[in-house]
PDB file of N, CA and C in Angstrom:
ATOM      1  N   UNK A   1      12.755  20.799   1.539  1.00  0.00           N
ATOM      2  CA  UNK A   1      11.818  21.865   1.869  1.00  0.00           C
ATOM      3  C   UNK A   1      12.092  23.081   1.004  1.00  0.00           C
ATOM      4  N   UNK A   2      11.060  23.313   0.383  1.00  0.00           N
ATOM      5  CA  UNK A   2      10.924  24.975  -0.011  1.00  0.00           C
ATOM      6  C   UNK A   2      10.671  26.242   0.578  1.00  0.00           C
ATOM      7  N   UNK A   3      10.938  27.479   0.631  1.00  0.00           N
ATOM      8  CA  UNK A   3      10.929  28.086   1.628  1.00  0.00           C
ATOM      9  C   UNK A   3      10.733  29.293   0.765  1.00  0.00           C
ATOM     10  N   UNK A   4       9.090  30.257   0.529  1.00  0.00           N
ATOM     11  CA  UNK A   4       9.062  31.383  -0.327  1.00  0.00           C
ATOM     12  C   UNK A   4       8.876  33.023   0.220  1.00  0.00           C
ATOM     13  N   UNK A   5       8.691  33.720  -0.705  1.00  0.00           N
ATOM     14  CA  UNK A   5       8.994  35.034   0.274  1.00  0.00           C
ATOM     15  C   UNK A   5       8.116  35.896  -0.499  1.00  0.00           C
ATOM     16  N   UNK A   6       7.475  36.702  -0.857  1.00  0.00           N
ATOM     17  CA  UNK A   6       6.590  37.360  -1.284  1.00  0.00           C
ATOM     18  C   UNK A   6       6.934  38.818  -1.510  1.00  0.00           C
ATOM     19  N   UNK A   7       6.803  39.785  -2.231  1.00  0.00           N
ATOM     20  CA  UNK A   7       6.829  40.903  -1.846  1.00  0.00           C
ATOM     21  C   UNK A   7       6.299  41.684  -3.059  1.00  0.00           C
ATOM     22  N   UNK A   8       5.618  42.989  -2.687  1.00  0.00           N
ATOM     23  CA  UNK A   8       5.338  44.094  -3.678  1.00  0.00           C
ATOM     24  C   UNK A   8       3.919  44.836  -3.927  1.00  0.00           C
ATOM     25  N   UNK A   9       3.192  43.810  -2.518  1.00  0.00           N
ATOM     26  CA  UNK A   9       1.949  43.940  -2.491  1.00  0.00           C
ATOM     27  C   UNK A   9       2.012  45.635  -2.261  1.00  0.00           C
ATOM     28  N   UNK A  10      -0.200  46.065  -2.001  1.00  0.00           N
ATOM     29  CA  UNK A  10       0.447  47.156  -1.466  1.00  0.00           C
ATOM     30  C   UNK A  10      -1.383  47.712  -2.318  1.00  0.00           C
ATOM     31  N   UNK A  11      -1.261  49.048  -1.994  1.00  0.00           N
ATOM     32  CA  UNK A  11      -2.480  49.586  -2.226  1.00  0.00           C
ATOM     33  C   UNK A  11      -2.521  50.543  -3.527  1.00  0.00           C
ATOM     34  N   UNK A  12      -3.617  50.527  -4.426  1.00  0.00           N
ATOM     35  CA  UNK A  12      -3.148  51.049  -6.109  1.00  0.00           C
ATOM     36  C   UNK A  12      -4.655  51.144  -6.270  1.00  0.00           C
ATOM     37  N   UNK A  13      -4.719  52.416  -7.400  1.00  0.00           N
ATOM     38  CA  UNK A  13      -5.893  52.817  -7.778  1.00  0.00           C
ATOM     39  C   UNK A  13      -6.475  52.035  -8.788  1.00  0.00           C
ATOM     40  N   UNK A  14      -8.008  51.835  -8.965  1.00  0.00           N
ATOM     41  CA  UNK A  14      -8.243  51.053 -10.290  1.00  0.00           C
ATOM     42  C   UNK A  14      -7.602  51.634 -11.531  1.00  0.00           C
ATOM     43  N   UNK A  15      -7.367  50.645 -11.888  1.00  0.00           N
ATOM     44  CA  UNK A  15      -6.426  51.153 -13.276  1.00  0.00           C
ATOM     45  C   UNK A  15      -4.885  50.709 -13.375  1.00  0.00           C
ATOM     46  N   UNK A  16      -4.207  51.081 -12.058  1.00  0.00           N
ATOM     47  CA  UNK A  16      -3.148  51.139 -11.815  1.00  0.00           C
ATOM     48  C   UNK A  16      -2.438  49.728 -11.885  1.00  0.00           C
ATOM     49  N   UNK A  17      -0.802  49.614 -11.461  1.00  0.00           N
ATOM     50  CA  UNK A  17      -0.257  48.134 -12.120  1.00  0.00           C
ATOM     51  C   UNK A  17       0.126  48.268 -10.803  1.00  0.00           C
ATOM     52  N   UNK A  18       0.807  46.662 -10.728  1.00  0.00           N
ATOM     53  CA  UNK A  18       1.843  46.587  -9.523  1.00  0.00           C
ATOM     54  C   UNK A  18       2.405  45.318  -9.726  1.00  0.00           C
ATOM     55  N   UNK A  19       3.579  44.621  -9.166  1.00  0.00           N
ATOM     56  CA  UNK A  19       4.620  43.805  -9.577  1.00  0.00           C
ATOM     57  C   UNK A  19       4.668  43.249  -8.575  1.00  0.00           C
ATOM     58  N   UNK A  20       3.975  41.996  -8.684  1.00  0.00           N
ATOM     59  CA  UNK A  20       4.355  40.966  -7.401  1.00  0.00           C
ATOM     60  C   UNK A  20       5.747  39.890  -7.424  1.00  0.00           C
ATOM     61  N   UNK A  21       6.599  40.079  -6.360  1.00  0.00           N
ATOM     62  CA  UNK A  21       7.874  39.047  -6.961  1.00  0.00           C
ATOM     63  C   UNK A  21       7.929  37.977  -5.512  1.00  0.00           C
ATOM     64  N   UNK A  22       8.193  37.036  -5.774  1.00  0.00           N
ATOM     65  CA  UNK A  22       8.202  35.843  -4.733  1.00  0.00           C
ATOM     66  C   UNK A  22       9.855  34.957  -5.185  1.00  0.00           C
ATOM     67  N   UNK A  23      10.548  34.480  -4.102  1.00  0.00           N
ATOM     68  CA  UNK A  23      11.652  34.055  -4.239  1.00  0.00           C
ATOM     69  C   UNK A  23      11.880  32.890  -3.445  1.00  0.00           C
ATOM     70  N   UNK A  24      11.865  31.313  -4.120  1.00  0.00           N
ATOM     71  CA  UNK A  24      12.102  30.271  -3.403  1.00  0.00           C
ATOM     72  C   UNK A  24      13.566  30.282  -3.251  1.00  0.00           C
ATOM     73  N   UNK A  25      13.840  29.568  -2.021  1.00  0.00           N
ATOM     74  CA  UNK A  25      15.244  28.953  -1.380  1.00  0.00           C
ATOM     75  C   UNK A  25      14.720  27.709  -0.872  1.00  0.00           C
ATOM     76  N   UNK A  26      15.700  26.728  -0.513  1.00  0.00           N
ATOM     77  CA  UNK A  26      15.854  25.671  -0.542  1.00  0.00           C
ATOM     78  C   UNK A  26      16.640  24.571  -0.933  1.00  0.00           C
ATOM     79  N   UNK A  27      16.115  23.801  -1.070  1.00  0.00           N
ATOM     80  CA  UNK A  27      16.608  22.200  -2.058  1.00  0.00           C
ATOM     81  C   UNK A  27      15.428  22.269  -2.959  1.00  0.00           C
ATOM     82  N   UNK A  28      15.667  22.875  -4.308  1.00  0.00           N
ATOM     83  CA  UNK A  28      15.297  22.680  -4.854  1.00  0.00           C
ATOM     84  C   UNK A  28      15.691  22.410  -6.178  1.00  0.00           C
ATOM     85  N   UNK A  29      14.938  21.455  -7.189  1.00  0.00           N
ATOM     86  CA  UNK A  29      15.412  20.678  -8.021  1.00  0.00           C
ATOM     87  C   UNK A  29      14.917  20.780  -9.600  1.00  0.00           C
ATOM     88  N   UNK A  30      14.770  20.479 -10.588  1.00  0.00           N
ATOM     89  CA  UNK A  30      13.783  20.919 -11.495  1.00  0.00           C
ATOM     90  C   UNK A  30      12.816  20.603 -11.768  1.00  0.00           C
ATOM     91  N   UNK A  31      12.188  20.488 -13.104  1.00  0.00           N
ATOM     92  CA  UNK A  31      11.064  20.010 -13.411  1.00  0.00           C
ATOM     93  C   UNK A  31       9.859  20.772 -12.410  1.00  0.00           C
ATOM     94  N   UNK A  32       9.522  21.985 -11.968  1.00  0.00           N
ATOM     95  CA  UNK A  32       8.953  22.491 -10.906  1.00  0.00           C
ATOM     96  C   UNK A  32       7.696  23.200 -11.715  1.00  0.00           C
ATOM     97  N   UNK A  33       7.120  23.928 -10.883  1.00  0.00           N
ATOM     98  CA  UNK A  33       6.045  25.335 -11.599  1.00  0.00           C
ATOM     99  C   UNK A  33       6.307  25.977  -9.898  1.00  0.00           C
ATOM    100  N   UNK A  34       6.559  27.297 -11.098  1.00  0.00           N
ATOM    101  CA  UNK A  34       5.779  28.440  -9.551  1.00  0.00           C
ATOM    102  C   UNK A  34       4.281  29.176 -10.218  1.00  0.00           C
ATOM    103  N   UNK A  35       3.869  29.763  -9.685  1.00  0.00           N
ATOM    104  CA  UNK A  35       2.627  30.201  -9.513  1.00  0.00           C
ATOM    105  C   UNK A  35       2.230  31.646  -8.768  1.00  0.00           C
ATOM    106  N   UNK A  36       0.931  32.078  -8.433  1.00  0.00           N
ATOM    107  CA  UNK A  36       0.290  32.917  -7.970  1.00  0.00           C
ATOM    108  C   UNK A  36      -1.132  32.637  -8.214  1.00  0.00           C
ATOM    109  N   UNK A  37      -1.829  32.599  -6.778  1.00  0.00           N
ATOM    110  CA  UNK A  37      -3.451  32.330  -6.195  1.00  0.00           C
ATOM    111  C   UNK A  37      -3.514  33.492  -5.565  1.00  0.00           C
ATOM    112  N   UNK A  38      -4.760  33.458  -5.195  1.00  0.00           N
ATOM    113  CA  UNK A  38      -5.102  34.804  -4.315  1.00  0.00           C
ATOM    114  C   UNK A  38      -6.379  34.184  -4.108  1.00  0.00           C
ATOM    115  N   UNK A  39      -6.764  34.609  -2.840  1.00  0.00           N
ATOM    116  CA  UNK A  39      -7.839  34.757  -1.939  1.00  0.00           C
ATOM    117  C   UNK A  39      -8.499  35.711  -1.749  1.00  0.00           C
ATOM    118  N   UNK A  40      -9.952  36.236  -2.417  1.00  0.00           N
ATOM    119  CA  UNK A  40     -10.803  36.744  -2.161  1.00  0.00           C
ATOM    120  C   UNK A  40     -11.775  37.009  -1.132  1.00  0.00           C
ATOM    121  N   UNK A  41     -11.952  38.439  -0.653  1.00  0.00           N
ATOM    122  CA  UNK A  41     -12.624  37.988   0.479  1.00  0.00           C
ATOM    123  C   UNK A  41     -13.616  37.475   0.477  1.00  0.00           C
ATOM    124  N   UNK A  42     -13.901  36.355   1.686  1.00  0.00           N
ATOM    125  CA  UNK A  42     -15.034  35.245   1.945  1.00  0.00           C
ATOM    126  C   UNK A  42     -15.019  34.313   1.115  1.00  0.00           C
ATOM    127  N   UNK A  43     -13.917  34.458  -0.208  1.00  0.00           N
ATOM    128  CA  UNK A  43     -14.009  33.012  -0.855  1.00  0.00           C
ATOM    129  C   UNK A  43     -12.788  32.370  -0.842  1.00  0.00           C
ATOM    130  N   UNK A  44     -12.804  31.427  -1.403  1.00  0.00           N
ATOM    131  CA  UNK A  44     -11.603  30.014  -1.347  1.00  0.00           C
ATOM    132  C   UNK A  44     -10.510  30.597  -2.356  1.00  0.00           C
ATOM    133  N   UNK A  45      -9.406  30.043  -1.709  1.00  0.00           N
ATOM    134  CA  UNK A  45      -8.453  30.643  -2.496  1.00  0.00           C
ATOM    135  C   UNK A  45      -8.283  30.149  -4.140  1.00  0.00           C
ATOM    136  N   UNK A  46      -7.842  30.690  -5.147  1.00  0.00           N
ATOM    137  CA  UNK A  46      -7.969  30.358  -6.790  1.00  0.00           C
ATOM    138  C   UNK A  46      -6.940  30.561  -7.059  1.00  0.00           C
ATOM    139  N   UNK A  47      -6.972  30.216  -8.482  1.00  0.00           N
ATOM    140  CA  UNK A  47      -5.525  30.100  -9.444  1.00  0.00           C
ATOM    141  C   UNK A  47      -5.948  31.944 -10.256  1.00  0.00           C
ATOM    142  N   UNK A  48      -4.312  32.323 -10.529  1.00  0.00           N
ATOM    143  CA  UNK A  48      -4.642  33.214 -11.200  1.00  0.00           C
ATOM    144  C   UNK A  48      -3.718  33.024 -12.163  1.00  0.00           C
ATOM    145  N   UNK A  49      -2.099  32.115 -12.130  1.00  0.00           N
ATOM    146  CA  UNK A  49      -1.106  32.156 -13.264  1.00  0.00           C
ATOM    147  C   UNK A  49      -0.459  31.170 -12.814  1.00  0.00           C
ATOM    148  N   UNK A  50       0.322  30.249 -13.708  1.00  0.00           N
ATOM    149  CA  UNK A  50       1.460  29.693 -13.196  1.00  0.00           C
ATOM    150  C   UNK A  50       2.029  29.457 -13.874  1.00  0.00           C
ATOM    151  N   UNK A  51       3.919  29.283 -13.722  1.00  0.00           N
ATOM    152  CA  UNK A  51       4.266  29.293 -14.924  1.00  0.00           C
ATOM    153  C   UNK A  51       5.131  28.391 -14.908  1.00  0.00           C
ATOM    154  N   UNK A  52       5.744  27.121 -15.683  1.00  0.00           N
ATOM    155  CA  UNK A  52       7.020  25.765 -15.311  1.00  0.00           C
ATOM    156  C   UNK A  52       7.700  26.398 -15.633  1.00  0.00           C
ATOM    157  N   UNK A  53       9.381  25.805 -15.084  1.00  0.00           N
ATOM    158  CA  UNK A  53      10.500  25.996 -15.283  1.00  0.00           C
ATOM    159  C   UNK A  53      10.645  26.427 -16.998  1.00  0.00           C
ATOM    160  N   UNK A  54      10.124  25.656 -17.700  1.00  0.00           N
ATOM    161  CA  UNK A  54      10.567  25.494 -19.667  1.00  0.00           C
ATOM    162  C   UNK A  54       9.506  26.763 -19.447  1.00  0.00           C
ATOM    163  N   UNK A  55       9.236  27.421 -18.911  1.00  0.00           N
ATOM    164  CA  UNK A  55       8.136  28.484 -19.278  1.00  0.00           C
ATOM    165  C   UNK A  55       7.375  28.618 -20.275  1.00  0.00           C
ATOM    166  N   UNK A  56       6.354  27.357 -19.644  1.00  0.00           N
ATOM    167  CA  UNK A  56       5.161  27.053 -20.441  1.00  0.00           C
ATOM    168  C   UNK A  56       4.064  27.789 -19.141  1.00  0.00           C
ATOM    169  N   UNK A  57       3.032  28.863 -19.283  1.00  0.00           N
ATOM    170  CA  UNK A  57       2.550  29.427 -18.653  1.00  0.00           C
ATOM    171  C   UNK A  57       0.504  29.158 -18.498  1.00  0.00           C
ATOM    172  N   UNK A  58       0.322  29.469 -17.341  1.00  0.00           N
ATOM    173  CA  UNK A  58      -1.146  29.413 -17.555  1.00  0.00           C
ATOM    174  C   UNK A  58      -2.211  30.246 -16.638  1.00  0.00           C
ATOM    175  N   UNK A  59      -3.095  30.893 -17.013  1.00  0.00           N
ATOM    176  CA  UNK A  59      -3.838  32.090 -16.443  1.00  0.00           C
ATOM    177  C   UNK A  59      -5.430  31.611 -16.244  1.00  0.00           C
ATOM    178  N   UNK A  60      -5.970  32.168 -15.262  1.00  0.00           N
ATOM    179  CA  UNK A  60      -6.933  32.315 -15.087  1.00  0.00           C
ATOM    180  C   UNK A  60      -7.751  33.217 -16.277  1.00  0.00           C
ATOM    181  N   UNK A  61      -8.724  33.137 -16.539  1.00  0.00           N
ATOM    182  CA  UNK A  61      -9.176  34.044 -17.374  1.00  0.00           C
ATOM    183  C   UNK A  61      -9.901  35.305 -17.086  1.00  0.00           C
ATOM    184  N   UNK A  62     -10.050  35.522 -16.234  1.00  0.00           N
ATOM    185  CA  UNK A  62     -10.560  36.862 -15.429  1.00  0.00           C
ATOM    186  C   UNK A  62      -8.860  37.800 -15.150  1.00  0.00           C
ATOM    187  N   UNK A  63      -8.038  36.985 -15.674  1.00  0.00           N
ATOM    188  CA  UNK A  63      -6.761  37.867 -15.816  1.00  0.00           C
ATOM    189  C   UNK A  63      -5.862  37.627 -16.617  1.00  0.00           C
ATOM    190  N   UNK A  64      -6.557  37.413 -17.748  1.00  0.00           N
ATOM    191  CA  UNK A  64      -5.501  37.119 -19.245  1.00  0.00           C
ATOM    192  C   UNK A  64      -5.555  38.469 -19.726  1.00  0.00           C
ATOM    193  N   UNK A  65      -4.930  38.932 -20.341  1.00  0.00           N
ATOM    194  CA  UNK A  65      -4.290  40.252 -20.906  1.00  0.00           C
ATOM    195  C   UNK A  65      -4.135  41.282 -20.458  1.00  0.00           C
ATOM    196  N   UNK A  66      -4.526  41.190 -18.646  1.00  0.00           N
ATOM    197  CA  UNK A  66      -3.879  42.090 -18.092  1.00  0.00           C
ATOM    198  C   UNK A  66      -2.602  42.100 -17.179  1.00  0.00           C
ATOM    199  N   UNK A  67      -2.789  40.907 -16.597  1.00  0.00           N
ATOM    200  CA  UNK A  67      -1.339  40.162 -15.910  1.00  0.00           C
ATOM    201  C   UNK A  67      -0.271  39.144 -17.060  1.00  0.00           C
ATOM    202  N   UNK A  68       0.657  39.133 -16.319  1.00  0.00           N
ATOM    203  CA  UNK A  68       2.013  38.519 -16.578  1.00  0.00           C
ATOM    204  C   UNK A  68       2.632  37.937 -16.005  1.00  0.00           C
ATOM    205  N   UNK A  69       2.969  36.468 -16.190  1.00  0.00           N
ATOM    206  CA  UNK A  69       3.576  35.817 -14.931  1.00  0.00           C
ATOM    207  C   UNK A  69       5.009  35.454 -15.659  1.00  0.00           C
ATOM    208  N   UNK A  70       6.311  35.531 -14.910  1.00  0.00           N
ATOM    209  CA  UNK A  70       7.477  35.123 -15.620  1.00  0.00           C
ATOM    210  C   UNK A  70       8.114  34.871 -14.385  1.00  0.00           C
ATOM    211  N   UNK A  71       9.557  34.399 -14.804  1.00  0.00           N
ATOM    212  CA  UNK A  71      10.319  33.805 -13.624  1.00  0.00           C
ATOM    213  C   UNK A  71      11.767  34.116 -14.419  1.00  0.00           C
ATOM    214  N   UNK A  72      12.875  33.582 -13.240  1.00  0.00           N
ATOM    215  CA  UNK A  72      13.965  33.654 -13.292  1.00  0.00           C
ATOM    216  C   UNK A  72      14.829  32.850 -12.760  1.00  0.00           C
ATOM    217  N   UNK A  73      14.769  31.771 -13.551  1.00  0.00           N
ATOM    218  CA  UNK A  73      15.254  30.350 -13.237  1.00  0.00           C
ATOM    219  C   UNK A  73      16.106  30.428 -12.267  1.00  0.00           C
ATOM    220  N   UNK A  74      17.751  31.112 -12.474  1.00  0.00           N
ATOM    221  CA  UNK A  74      18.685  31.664 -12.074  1.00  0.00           C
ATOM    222  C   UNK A  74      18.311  31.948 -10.279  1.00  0.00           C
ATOM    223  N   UNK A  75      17.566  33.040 -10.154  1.00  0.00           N
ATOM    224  CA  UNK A  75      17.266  33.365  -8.972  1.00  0.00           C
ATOM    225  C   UNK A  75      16.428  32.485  -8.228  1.00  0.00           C
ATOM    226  N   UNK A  76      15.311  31.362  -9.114  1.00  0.00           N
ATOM    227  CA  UNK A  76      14.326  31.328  -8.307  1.00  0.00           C
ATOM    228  C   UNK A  76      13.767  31.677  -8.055  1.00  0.00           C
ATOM    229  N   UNK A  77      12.774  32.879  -8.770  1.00  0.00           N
ATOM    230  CA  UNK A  77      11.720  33.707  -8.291  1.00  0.00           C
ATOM    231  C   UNK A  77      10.832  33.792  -9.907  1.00  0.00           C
ATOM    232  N   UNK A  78       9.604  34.033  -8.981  1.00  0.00           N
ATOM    233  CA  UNK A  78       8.676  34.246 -10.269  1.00  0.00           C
ATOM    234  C   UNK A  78       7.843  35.676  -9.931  1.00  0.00           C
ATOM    235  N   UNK A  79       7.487  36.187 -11.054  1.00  0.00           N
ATOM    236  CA  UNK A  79       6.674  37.888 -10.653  1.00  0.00           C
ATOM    237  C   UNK A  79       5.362  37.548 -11.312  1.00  0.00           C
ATOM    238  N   UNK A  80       5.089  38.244 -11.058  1.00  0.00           N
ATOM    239  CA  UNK A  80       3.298  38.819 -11.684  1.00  0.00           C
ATOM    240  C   UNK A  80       2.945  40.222 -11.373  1.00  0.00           C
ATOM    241  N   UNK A  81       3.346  40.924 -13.188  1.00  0.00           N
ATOM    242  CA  UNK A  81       3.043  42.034 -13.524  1.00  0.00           C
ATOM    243  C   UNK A  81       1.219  42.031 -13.571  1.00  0.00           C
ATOM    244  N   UNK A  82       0.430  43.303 -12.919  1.00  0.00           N
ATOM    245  CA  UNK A  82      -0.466  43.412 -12.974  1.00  0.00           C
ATOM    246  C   UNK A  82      -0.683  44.568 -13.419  1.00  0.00           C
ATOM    247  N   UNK A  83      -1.678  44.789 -14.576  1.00  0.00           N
ATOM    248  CA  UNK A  83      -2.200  46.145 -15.222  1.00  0.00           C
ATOM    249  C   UNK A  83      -3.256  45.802 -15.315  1.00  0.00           C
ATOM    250  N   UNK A  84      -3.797  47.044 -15.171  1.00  0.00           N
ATOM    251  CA  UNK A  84      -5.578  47.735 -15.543  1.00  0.00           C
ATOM    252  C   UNK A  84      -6.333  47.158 -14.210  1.00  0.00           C
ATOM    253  N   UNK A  85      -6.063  46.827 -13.169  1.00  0.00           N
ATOM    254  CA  UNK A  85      -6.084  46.343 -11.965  1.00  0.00           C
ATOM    255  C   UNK A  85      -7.463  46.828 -11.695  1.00  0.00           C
ATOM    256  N   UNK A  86      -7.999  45.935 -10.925  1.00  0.00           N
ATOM    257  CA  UNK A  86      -9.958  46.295 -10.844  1.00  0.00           C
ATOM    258  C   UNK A  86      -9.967  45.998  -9.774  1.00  0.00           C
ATOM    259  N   UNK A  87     -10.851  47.205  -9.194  1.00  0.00           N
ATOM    260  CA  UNK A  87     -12.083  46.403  -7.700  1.00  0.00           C
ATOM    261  C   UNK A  87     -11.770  45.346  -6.757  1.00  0.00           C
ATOM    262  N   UNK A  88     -12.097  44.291  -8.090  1.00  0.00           N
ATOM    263  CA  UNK A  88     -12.171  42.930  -7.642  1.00  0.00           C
ATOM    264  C   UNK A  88     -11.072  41.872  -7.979  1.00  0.00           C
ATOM    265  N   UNK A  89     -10.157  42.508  -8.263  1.00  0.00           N
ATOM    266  CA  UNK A  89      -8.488  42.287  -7.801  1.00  0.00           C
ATOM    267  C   UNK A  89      -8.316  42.175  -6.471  1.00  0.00           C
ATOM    268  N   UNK A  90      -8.757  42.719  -5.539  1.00  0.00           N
ATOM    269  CA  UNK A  90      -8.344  42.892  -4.194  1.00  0.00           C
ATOM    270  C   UNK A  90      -8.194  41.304  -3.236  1.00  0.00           C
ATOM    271  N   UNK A  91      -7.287  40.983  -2.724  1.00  0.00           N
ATOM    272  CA  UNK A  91      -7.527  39.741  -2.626  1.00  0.00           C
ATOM    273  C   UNK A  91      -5.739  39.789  -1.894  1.00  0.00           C
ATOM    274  N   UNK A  92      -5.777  38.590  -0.965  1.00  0.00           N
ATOM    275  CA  UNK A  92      -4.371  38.463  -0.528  1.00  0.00           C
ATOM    276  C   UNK A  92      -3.978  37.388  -1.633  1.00  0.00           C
ATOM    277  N   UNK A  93      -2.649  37.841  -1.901  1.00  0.00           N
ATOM    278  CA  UNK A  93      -2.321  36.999  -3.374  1.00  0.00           C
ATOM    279  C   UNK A  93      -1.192  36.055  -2.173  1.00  0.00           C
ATOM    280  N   UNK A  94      -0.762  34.587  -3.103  1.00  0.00           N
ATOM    281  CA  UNK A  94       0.003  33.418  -2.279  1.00  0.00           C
ATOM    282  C   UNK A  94       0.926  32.956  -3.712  1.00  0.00           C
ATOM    283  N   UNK A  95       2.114  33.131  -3.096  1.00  0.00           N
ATOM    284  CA  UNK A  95       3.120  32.280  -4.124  1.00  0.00           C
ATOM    285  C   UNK A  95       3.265  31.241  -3.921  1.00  0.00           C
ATOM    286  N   UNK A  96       2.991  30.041  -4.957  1.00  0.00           N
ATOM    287  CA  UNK A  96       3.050  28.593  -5.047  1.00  0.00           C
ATOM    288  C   UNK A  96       4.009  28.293  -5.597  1.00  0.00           C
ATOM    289  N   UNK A  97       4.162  27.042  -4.968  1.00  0.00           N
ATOM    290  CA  UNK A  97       5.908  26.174  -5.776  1.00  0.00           C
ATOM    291  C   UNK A  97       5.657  24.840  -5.441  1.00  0.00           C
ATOM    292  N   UNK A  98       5.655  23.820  -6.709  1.00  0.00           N
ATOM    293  CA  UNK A  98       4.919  22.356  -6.951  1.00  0.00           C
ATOM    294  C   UNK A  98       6.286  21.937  -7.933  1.00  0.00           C
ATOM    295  N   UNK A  99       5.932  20.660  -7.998  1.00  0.00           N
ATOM    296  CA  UNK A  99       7.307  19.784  -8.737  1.00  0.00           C
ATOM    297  C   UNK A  99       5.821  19.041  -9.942  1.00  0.00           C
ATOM    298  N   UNK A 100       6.119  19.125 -10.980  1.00  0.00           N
ATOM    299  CA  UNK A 100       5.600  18.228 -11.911  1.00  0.00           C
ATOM    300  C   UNK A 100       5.836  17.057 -12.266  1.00  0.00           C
ATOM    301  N   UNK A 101       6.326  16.621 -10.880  1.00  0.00           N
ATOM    302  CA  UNK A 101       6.423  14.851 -11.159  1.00  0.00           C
ATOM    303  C   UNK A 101       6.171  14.508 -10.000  1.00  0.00           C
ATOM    304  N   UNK A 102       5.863  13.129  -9.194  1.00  0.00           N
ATOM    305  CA  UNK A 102       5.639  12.315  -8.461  1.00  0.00           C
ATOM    306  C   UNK A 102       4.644  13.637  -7.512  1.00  0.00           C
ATOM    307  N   UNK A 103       3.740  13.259  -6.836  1.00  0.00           N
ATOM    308  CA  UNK A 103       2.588  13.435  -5.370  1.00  0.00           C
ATOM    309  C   UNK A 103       3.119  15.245  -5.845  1.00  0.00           C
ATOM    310  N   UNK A 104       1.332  15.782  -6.361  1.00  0.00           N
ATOM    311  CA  UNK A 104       1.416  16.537  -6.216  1.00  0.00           C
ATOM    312  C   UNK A 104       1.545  17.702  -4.285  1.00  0.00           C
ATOM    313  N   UNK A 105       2.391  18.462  -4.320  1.00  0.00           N
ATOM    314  CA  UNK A 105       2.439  19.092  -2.689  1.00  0.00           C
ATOM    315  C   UNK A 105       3.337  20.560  -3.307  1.00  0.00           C
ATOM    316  N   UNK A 106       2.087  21.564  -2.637  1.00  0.00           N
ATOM    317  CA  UNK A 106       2.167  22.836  -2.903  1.00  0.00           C
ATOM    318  C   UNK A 106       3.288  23.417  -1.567  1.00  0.00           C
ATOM    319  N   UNK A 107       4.056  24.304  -2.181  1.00  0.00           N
ATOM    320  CA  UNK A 107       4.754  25.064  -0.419  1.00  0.00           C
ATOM    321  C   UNK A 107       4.157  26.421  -0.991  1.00  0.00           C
ATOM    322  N   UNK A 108       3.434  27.333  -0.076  1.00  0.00           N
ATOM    323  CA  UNK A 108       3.655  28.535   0.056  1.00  0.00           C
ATOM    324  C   UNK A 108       3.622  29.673   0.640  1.00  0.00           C
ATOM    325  N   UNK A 109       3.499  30.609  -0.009  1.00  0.00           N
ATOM    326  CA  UNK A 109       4.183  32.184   0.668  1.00  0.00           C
ATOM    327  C   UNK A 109       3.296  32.471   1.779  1.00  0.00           C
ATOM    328  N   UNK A 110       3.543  33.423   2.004  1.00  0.00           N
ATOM    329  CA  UNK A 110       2.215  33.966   3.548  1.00  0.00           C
ATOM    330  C   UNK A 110       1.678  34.703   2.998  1.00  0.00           C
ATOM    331  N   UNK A 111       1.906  35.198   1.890  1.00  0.00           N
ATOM    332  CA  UNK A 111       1.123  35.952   1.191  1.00  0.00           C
ATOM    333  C   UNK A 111       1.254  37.570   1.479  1.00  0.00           C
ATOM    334  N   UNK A 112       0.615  38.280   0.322  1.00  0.00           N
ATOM    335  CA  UNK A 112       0.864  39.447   0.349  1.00  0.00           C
ATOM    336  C   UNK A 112      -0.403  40.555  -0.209  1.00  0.00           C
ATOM    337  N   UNK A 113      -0.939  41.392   0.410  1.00  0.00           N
ATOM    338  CA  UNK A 113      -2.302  42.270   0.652  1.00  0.00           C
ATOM    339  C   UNK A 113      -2.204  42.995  -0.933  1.00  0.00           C
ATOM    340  N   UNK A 114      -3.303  42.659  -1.746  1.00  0.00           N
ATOM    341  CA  UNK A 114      -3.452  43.980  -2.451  1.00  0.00           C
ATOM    342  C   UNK A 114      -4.814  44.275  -2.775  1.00  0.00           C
ATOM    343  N   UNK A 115      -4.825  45.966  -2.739  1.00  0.00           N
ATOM    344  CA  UNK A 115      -6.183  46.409  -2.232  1.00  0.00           C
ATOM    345  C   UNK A 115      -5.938  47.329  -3.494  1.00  0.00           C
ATOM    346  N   UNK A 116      -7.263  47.707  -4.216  1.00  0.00           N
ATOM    347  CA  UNK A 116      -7.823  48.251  -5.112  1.00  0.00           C
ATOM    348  C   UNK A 116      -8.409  48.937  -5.484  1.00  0.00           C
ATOM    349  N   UNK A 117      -8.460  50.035  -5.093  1.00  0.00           N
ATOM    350  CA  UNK A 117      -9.291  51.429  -4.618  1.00  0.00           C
ATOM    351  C   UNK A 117     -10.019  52.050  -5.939  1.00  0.00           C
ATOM    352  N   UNK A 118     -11.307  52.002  -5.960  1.00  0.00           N
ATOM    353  CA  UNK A 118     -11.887  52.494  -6.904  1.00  0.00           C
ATOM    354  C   UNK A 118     -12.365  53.927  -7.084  1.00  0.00           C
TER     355      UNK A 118
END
């Protein structure tokens, strides 16, 4: 079992950045990806970054060159730097953690509020 933790959400003006960091514990093993989705209100939750262990990374495109997703093998945690932050950023964001081998199965965070004040 994986077990993640979220933190850094929080309320920021358009424009403004903020640093989401999430930290798995567990049994966990390699060959993995962590990630970050978020849920929009009234819609289904989406991909916005994720990044594997060899930190090979991948973004949504409604947030390529303004976010950053990296990790820290060591700790187990992955962040997502956010700049130039819009409107329609607002969304409860969810930290994901998947193994890239055998039956894909997501564990994640409870997630964490960020609101976008224009």
């Amino acid at each position: 079992q994986v077990q993640l933790v979220e933190s850094g959400g929080g309320l920021v003006q358009a424009g403004g950045s903020l640093r989401l960091s999430c930290a798995a514990s567990g049994t966990i093993f390699g060959g993995n990806s962590m990630g970050w989705y978020r849920r929009l209100p009234g819609k289904q939750r989406e991909l916005v970054a994720t990044i594997t262990s060899a930190g090979n990374t991948n973004y949504a495109d409604s947030v390529k060159d303004r976010f950053t997703i990296s990790r820290d093998n060591a700790k187990n945690t992955v962040y997502l730097q956010m700049n130039s932050l819009k409107p329609e950023d607002t969304a409860v964001y969810y930290c994901s953690f998947f193994y890239n081998w055998g039956p894909r199965r997501d564990y994640w965070g409870q997630g964490t509020q960020v609101t976008v004040s224009s």
